[in-house]
N, C-alpha and C. Protein backbone atom coordinates (compact mmCIF):
# COMPACT_ATOMS: atom_id res chain seq x y z
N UNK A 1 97.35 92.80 76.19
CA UNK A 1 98.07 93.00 77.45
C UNK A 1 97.50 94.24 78.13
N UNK A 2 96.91 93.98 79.29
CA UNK A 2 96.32 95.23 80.35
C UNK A 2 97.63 95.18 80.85
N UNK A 3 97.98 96.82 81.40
CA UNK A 3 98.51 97.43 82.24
C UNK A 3 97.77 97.94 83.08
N UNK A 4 97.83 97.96 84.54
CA UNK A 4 97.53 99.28 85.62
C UNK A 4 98.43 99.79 86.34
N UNK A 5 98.49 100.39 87.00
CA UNK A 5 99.52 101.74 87.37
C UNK A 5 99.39 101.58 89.25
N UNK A 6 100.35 101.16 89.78
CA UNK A 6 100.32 101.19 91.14
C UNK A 6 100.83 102.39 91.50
N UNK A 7 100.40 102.96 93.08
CA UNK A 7 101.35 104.42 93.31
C UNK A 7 101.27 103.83 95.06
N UNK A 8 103.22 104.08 94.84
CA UNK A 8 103.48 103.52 96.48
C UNK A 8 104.22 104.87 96.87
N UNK A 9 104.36 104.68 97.68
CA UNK A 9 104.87 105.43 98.77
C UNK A 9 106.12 104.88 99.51
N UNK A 10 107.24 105.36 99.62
CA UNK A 10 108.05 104.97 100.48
C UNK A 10 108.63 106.04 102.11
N UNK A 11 108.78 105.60 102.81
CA UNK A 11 109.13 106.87 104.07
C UNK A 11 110.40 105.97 104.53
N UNK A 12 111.97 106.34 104.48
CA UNK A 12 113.15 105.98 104.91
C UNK A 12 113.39 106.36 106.32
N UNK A 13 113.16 105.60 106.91
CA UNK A 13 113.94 106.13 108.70
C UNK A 13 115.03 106.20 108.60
N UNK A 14 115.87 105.19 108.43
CA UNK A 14 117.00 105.03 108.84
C UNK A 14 117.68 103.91 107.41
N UNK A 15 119.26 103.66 107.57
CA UNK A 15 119.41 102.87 106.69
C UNK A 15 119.02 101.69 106.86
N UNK A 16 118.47 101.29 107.77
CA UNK A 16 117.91 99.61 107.71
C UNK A 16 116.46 99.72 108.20
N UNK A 17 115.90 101.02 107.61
CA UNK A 17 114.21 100.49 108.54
C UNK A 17 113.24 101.74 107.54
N UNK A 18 112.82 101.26 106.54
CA UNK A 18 111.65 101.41 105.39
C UNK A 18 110.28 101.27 105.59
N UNK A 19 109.42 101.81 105.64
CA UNK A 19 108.02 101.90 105.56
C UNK A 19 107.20 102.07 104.41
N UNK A 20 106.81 100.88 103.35
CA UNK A 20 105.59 101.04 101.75
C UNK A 20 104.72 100.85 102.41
N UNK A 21 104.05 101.92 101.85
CA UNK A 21 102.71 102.06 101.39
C UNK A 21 102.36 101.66 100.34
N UNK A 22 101.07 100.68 99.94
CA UNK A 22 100.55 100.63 98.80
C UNK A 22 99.46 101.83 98.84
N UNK A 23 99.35 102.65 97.70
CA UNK A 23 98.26 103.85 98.02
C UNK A 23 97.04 103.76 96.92
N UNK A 24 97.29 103.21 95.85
CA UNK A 24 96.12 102.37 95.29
C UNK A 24 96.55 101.63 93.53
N UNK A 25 95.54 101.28 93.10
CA UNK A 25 96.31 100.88 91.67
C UNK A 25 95.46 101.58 90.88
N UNK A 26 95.88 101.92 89.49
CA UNK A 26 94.54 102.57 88.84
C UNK A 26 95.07 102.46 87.14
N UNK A 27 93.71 102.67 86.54
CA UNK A 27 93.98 102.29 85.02
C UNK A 27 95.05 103.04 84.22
N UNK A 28 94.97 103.96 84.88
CA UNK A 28 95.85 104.80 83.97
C UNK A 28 97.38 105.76 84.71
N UNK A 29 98.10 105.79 84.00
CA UNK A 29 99.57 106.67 84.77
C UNK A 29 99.03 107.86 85.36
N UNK A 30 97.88 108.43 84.14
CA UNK A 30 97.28 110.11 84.63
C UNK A 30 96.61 109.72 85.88
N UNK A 31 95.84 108.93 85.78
CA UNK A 31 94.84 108.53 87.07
C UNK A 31 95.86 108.41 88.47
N UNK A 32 97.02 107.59 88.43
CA UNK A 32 98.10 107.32 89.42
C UNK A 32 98.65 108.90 90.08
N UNK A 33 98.73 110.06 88.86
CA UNK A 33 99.33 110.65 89.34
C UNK A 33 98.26 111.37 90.22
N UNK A 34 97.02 111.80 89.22
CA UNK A 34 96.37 112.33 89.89
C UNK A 34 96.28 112.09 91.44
N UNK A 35 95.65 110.62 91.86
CA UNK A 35 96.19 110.58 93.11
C UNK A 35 97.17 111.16 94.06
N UNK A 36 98.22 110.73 93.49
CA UNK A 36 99.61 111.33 94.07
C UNK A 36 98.98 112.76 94.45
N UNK A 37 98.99 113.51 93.69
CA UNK A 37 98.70 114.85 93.73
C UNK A 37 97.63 115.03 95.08
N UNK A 38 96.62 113.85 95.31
CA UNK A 38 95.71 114.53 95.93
C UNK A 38 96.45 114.00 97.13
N UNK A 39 97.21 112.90 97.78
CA UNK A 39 97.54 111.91 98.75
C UNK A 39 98.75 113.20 98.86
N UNK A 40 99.38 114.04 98.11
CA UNK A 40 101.00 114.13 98.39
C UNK A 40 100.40 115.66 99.75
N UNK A 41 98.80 116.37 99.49
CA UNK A 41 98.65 116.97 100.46
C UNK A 41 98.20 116.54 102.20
N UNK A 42 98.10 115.07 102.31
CA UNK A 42 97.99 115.01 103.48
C UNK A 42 99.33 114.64 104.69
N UNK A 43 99.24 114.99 105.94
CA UNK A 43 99.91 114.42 106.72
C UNK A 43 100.56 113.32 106.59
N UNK A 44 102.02 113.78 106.72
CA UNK A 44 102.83 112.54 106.46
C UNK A 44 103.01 112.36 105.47
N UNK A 45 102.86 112.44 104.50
CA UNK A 45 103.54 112.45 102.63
C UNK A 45 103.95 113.82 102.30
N UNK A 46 103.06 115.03 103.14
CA UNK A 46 103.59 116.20 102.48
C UNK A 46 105.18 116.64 103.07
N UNK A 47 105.23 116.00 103.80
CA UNK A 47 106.99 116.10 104.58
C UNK A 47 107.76 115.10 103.86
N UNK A 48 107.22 114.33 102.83
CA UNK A 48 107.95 113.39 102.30
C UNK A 48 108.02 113.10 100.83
N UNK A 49 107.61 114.45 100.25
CA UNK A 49 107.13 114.24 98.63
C UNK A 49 107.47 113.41 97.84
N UNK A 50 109.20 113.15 98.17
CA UNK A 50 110.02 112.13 97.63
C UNK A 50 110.09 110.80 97.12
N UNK A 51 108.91 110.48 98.34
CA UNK A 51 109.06 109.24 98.64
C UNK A 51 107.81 107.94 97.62
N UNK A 52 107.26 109.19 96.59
CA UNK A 52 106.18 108.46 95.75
C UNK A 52 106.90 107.95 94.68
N UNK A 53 106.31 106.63 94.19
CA UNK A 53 106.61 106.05 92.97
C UNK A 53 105.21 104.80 92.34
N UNK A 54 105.25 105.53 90.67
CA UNK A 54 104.58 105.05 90.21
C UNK A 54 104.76 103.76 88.81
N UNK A 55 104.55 102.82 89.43
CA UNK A 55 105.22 101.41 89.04
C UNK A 55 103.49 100.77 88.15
N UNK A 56 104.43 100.38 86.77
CA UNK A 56 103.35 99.83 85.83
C UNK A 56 103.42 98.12 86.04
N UNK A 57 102.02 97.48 85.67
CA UNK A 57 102.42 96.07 86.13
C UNK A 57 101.21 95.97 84.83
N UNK A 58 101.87 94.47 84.58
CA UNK A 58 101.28 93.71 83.43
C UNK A 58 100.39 93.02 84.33
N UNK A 59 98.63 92.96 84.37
CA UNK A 59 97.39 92.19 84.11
C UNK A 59 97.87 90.76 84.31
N UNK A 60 97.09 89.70 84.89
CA UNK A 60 97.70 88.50 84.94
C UNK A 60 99.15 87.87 84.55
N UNK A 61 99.76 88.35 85.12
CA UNK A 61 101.65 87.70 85.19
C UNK A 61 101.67 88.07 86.26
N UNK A 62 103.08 86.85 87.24
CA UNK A 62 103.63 86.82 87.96
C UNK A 62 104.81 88.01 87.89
N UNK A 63 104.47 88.71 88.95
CA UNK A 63 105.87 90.01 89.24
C UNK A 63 106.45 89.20 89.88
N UNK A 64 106.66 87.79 90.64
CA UNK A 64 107.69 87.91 91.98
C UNK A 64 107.43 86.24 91.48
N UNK A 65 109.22 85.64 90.79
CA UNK A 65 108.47 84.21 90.52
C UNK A 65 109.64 83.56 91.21
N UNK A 66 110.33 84.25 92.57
CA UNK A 66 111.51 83.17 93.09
C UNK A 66 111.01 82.72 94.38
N UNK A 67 111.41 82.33 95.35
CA UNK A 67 111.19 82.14 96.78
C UNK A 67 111.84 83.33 97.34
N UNK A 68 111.86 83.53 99.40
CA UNK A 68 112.40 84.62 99.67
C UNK A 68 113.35 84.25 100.85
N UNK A 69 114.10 84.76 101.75
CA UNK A 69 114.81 84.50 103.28
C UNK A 69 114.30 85.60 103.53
N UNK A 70 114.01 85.32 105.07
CA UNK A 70 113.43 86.36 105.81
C UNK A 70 115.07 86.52 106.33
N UNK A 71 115.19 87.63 107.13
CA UNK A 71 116.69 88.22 108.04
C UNK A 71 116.47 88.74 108.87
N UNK A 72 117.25 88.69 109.92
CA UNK A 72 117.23 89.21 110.81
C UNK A 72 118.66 90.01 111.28
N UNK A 73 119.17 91.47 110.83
CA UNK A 73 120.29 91.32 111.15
C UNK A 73 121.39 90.81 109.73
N UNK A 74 121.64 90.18 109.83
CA UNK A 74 122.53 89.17 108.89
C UNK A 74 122.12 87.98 109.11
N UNK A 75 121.51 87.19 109.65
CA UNK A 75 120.90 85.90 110.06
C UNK A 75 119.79 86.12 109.14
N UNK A 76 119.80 84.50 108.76
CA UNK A 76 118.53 83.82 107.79
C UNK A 76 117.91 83.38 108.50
N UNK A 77 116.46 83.45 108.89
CA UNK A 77 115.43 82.72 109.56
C UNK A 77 115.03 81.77 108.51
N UNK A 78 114.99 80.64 109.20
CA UNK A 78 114.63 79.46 108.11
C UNK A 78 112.78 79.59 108.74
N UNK A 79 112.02 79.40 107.37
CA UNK A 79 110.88 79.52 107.47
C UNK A 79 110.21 78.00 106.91
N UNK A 80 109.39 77.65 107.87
CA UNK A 80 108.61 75.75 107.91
C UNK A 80 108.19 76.31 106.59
């Protein structure tokens, strides 16, 4: 079983309006952070230090195995 190490970013506006970043994936947690470290000094993350997270994922498996509703509001957009 491979693991790699994603490092996202999140920036909260408001309670209904979120902005991820994917900021890269890498072999190792040290490698992830390192990043972090170098990404947390530029514009726009350094006002937001908070907002990093570093998420491990298993090598060939499905992370996401349901369907989705898009929303609008409280309304379901039915999608063809």
């Amino acid at each position: 079983m491979q693991i790699v190490y994603a490092l996202w970013h999140t920036h909260t506006f408001s309670e209904d309006r979120e902005d991820y970043k994917l900021i890269g994936i890498y072999e190792s947690e040290d490698a992830a952070k390192e990043a972090q470290a170098r990404i947390a000094l530029q514009p726009g993350f350094r006002k937001h230090p908070e907002g990093f997270e570093i998420v491990g994922y298993e090598v060939g498996k499905d992370h996401w195995e349901e369907g989705y509703a898009t929303m609008v509001g409280d309304k379901e957009i039915e999608d063809e």
